[in-house]
N, C-alpha and C. Protein backbone atom coordinates (compact mmCIF):
# COMPACT_ATOMS: atom_id res chain seq x y z
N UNK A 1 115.02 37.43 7.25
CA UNK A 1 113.99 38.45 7.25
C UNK A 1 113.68 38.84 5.81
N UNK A 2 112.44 39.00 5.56
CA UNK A 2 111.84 39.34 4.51
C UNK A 2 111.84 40.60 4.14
N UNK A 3 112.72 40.85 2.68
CA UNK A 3 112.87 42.29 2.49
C UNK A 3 111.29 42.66 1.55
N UNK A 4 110.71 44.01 2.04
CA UNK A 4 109.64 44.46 1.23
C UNK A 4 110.27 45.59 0.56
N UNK A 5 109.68 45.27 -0.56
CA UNK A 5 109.83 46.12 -2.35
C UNK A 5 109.05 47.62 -1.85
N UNK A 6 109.39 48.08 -2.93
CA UNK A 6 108.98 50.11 -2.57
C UNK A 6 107.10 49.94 -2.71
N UNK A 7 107.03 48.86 -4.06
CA UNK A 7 105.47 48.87 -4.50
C UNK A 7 104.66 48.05 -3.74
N UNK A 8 105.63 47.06 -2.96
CA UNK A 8 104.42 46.23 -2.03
C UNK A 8 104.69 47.33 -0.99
N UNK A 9 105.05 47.93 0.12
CA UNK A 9 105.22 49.32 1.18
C UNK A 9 104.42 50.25 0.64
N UNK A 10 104.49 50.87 -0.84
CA UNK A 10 103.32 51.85 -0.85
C UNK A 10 101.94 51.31 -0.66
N UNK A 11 101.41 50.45 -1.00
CA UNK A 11 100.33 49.51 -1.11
C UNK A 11 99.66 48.98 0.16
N UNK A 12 101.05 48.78 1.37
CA UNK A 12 100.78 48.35 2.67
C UNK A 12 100.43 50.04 3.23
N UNK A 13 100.88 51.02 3.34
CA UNK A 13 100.78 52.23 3.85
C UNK A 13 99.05 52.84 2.77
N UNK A 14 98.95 52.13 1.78
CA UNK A 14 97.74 52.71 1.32
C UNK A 14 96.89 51.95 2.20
N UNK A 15 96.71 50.73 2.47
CA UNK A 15 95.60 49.92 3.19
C UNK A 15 95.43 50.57 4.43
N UNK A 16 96.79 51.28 5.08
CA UNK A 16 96.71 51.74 6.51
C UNK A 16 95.55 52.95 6.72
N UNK A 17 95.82 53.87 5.38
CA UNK A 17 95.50 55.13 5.27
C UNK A 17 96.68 55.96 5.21
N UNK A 18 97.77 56.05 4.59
CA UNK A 18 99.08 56.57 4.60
C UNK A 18 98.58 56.83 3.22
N UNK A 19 98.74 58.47 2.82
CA UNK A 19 98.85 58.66 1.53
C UNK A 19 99.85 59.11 0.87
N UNK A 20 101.04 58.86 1.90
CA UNK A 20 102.21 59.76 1.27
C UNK A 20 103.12 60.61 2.44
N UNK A 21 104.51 60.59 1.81
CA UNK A 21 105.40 61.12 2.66
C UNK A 21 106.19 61.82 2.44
N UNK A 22 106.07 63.17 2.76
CA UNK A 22 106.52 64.03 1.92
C UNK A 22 107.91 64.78 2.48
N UNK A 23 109.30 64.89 2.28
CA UNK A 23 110.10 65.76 2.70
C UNK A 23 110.31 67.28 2.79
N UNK A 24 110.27 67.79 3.59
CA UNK A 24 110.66 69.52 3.79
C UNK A 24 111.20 69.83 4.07
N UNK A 25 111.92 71.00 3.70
CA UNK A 25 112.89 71.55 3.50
C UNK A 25 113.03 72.99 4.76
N UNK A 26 113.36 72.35 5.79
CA UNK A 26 113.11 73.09 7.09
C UNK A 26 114.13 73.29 7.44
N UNK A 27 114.82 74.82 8.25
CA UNK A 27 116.11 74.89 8.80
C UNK A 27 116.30 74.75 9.97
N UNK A 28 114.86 74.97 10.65
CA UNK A 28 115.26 74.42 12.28
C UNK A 28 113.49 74.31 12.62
N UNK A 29 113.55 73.47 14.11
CA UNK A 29 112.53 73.32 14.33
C UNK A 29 112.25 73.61 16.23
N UNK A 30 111.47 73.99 16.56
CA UNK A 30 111.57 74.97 18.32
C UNK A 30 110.32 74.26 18.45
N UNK A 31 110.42 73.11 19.97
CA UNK A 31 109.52 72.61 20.69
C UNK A 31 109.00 73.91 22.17
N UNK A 32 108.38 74.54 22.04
CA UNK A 32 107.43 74.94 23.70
C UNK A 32 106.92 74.26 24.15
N UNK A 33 107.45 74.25 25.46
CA UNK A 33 106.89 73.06 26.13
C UNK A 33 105.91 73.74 27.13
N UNK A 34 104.60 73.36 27.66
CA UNK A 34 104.19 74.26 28.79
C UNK A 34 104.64 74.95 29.96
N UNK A 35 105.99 74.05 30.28
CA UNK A 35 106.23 74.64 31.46
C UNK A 35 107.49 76.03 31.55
N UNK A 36 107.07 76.26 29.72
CA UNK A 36 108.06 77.15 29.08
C UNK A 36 109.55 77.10 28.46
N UNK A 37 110.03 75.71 28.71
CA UNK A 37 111.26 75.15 28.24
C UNK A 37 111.40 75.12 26.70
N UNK A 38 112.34 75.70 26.50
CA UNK A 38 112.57 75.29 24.98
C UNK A 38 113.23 74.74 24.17
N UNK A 39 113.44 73.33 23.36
CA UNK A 39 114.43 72.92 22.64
C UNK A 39 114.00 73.21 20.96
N UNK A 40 115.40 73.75 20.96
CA UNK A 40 115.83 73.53 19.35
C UNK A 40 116.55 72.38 18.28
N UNK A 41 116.11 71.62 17.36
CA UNK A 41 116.28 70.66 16.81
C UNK A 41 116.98 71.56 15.84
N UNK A 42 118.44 71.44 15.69
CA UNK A 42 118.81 72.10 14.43
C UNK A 42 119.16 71.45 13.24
N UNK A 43 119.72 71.93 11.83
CA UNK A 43 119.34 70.90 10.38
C UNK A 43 118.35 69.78 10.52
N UNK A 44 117.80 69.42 10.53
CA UNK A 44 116.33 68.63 10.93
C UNK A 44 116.09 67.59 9.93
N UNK A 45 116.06 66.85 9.93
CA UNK A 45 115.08 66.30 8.81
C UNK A 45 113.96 65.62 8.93
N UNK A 46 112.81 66.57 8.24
CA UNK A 46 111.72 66.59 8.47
C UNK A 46 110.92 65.67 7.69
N UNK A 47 109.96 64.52 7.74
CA UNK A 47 109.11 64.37 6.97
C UNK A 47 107.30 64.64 7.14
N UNK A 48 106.70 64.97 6.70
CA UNK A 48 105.32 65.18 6.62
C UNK A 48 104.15 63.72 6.39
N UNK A 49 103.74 63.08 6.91
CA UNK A 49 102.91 62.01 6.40
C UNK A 49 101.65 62.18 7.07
N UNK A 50 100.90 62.14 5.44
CA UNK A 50 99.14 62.11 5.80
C UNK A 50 98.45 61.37 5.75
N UNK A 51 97.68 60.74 7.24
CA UNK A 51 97.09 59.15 7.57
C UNK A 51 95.72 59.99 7.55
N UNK A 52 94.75 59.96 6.54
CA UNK A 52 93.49 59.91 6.69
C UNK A 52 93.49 61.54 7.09
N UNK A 53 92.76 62.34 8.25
CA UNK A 53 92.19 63.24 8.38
C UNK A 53 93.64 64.07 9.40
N UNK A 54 94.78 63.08 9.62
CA UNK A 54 95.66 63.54 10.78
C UNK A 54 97.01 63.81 9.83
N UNK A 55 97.70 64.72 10.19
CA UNK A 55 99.16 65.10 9.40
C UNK A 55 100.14 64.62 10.51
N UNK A 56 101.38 64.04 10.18
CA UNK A 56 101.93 63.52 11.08
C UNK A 56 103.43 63.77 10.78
N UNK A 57 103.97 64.64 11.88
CA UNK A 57 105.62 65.49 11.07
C UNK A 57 106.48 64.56 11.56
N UNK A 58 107.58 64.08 10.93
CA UNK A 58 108.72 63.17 11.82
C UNK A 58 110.06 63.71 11.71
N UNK A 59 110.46 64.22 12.67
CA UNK A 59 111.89 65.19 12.93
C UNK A 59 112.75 64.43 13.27
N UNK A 60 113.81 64.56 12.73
CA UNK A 60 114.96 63.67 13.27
C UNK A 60 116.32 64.78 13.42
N UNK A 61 117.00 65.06 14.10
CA UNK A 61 118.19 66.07 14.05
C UNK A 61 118.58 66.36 15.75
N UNK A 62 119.69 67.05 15.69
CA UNK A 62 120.48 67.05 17.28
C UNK A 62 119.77 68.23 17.88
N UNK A 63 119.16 68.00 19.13
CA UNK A 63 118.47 69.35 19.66
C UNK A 63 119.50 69.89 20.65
N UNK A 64 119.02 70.60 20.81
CA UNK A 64 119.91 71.92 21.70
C UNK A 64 119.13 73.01 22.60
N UNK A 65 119.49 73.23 23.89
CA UNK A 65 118.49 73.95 24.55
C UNK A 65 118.40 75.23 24.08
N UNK A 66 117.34 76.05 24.31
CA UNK A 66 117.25 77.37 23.12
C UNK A 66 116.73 78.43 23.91
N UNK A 67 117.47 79.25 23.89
CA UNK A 67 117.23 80.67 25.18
C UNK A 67 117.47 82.01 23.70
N UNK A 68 115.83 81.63 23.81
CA UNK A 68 115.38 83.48 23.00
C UNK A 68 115.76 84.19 24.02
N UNK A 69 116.75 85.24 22.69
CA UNK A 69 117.20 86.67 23.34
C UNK A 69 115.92 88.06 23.56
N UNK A 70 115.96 88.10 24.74
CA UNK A 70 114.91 89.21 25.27
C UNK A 70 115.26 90.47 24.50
N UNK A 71 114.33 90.94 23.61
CA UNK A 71 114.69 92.37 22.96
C UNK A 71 113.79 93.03 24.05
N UNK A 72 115.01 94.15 24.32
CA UNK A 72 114.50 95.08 25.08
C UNK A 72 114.11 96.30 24.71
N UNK A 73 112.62 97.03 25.22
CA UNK A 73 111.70 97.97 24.35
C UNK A 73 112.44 99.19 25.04
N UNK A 74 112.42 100.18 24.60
CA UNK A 74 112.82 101.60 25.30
C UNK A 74 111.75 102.52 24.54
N UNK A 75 111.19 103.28 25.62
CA UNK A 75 110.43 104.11 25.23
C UNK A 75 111.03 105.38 24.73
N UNK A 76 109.98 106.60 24.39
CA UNK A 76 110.21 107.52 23.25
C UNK A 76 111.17 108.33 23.86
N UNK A 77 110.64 108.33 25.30
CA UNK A 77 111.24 109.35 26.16
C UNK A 77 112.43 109.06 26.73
N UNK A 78 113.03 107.65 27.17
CA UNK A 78 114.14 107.58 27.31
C UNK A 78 115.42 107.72 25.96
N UNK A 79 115.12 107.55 25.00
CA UNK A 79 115.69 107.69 23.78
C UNK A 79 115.91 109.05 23.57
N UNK A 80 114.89 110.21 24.05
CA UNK A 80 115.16 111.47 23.56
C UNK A 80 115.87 111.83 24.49
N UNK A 81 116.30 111.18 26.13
CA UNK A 81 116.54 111.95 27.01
C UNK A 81 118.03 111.57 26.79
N UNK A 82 118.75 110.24 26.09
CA UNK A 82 120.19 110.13 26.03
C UNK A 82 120.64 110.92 24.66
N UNK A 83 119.73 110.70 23.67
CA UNK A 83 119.98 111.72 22.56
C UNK A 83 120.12 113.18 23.13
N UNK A 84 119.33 113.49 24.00
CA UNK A 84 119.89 115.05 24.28
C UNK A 84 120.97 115.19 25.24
N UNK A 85 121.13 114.10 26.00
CA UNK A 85 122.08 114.45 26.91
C UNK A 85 123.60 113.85 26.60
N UNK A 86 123.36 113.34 25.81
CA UNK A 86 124.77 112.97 24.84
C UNK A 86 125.63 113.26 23.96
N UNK A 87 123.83 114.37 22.81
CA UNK A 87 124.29 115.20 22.01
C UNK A 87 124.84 114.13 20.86
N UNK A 88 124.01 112.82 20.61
CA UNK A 88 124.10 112.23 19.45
C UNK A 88 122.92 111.81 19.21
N UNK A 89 122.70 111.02 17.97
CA UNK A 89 121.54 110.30 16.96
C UNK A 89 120.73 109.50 17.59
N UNK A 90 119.30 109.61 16.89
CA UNK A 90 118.86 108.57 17.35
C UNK A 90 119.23 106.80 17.68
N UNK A 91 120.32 106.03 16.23
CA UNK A 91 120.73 105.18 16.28
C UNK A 91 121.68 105.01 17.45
N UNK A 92 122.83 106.14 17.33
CA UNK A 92 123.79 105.94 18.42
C UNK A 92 122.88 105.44 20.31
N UNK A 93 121.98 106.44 20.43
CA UNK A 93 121.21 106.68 21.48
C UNK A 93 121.18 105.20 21.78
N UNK A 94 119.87 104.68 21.13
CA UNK A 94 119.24 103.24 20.79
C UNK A 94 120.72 102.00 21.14
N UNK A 95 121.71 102.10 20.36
CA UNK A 95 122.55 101.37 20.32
C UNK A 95 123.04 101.14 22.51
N UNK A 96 123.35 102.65 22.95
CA UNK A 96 124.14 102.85 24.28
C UNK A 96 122.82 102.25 24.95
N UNK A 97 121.94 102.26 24.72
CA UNK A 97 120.71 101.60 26.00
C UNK A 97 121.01 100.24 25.54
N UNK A 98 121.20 99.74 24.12
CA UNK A 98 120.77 98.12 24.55
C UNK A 98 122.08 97.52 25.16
N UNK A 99 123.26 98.35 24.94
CA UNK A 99 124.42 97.81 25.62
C UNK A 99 124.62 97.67 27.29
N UNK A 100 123.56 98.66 27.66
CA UNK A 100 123.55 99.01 28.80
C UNK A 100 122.27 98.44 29.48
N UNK A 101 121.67 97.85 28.76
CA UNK A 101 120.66 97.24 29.04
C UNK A 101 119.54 98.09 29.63
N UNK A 102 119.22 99.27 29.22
CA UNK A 102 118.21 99.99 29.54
C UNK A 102 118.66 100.89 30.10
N UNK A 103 119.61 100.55 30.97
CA UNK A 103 120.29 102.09 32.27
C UNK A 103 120.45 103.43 31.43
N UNK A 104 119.81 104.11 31.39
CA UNK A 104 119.64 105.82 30.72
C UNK A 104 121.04 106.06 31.04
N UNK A 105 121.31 106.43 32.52
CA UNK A 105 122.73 107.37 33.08
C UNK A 105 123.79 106.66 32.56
N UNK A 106 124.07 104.95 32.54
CA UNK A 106 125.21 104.36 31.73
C UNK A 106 125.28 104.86 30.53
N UNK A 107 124.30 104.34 29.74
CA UNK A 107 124.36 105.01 28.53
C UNK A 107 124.99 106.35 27.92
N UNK A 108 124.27 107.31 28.50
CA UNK A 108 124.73 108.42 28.41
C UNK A 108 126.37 108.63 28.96
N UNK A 109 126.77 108.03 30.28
CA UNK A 109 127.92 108.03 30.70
C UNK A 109 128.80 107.64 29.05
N UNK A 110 128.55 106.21 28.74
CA UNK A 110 129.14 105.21 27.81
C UNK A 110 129.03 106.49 26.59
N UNK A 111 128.39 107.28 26.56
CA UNK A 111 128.66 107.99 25.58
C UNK A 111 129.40 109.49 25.06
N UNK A 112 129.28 109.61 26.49
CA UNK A 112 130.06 110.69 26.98
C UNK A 112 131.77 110.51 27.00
N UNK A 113 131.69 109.61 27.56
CA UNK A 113 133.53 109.36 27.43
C UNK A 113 133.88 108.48 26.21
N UNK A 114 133.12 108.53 25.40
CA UNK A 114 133.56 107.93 24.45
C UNK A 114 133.35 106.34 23.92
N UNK A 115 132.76 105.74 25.22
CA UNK A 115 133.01 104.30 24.97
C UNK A 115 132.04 103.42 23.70
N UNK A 116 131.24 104.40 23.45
CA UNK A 116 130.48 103.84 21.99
C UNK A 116 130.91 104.56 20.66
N UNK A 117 130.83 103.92 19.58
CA UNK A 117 131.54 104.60 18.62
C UNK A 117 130.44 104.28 17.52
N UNK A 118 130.41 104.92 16.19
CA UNK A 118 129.52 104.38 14.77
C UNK A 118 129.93 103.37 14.35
């Protein structure tokens, strides 16, 4: 088999329309898929190559299935209602709902006997 040189390959990729291939410096890369699935490609290595009017990325690295953590919103009013009924901070408050995953009365319970701390 016939080995090709770097200057005859750039030359063959110029005739194609290949103008170049560029490496980036990427730490991870997250496919969505439509039917909402998600994989993560982690350390990656990425290259960039531009054929004419189309950019063309080539990832290579170990993927892994990828489950974004749901941040959960709490409104103004549940926040003021464990802050007052707990008789601590806004942060502390904030902290006993996300442990509790929203439940007001846990929270407040969890804070009442002690079970959350600064």
């Amino acid at each position: 088999m016939r080995r090709i040189g770097s200057r005859e390959l750039r030359r063959m990729m110029k005739k194609m329309g290949i103008e170049g291939m560029e490496s980036l410096d990427v730490e991870e890369v997250i496919f969505i898929y439509r039917d909402g699935r998600k994989t993560r490609i982690v350390n990656p290595n990425v290259s960039k190559i531009a054929m004419g009017e189309t950019t063309i990325y080539q990832v290579v690295g170990n993927e892994e299935e990828y489950e974004e953590e749901s941040k959960i919103e709490f409104s103004e009013e549940d926040i003021a209602i464990v802050m007052e009924q707990a008789n601590v901070d806004r942060e502390l408050a904030i902290k006993a709902l996300e442990l509790t995953q929203g439940d007001i009365a846990a929270a407040i319970i969890a804070l009442k006997e002690g079970g959350l701390s600064d």
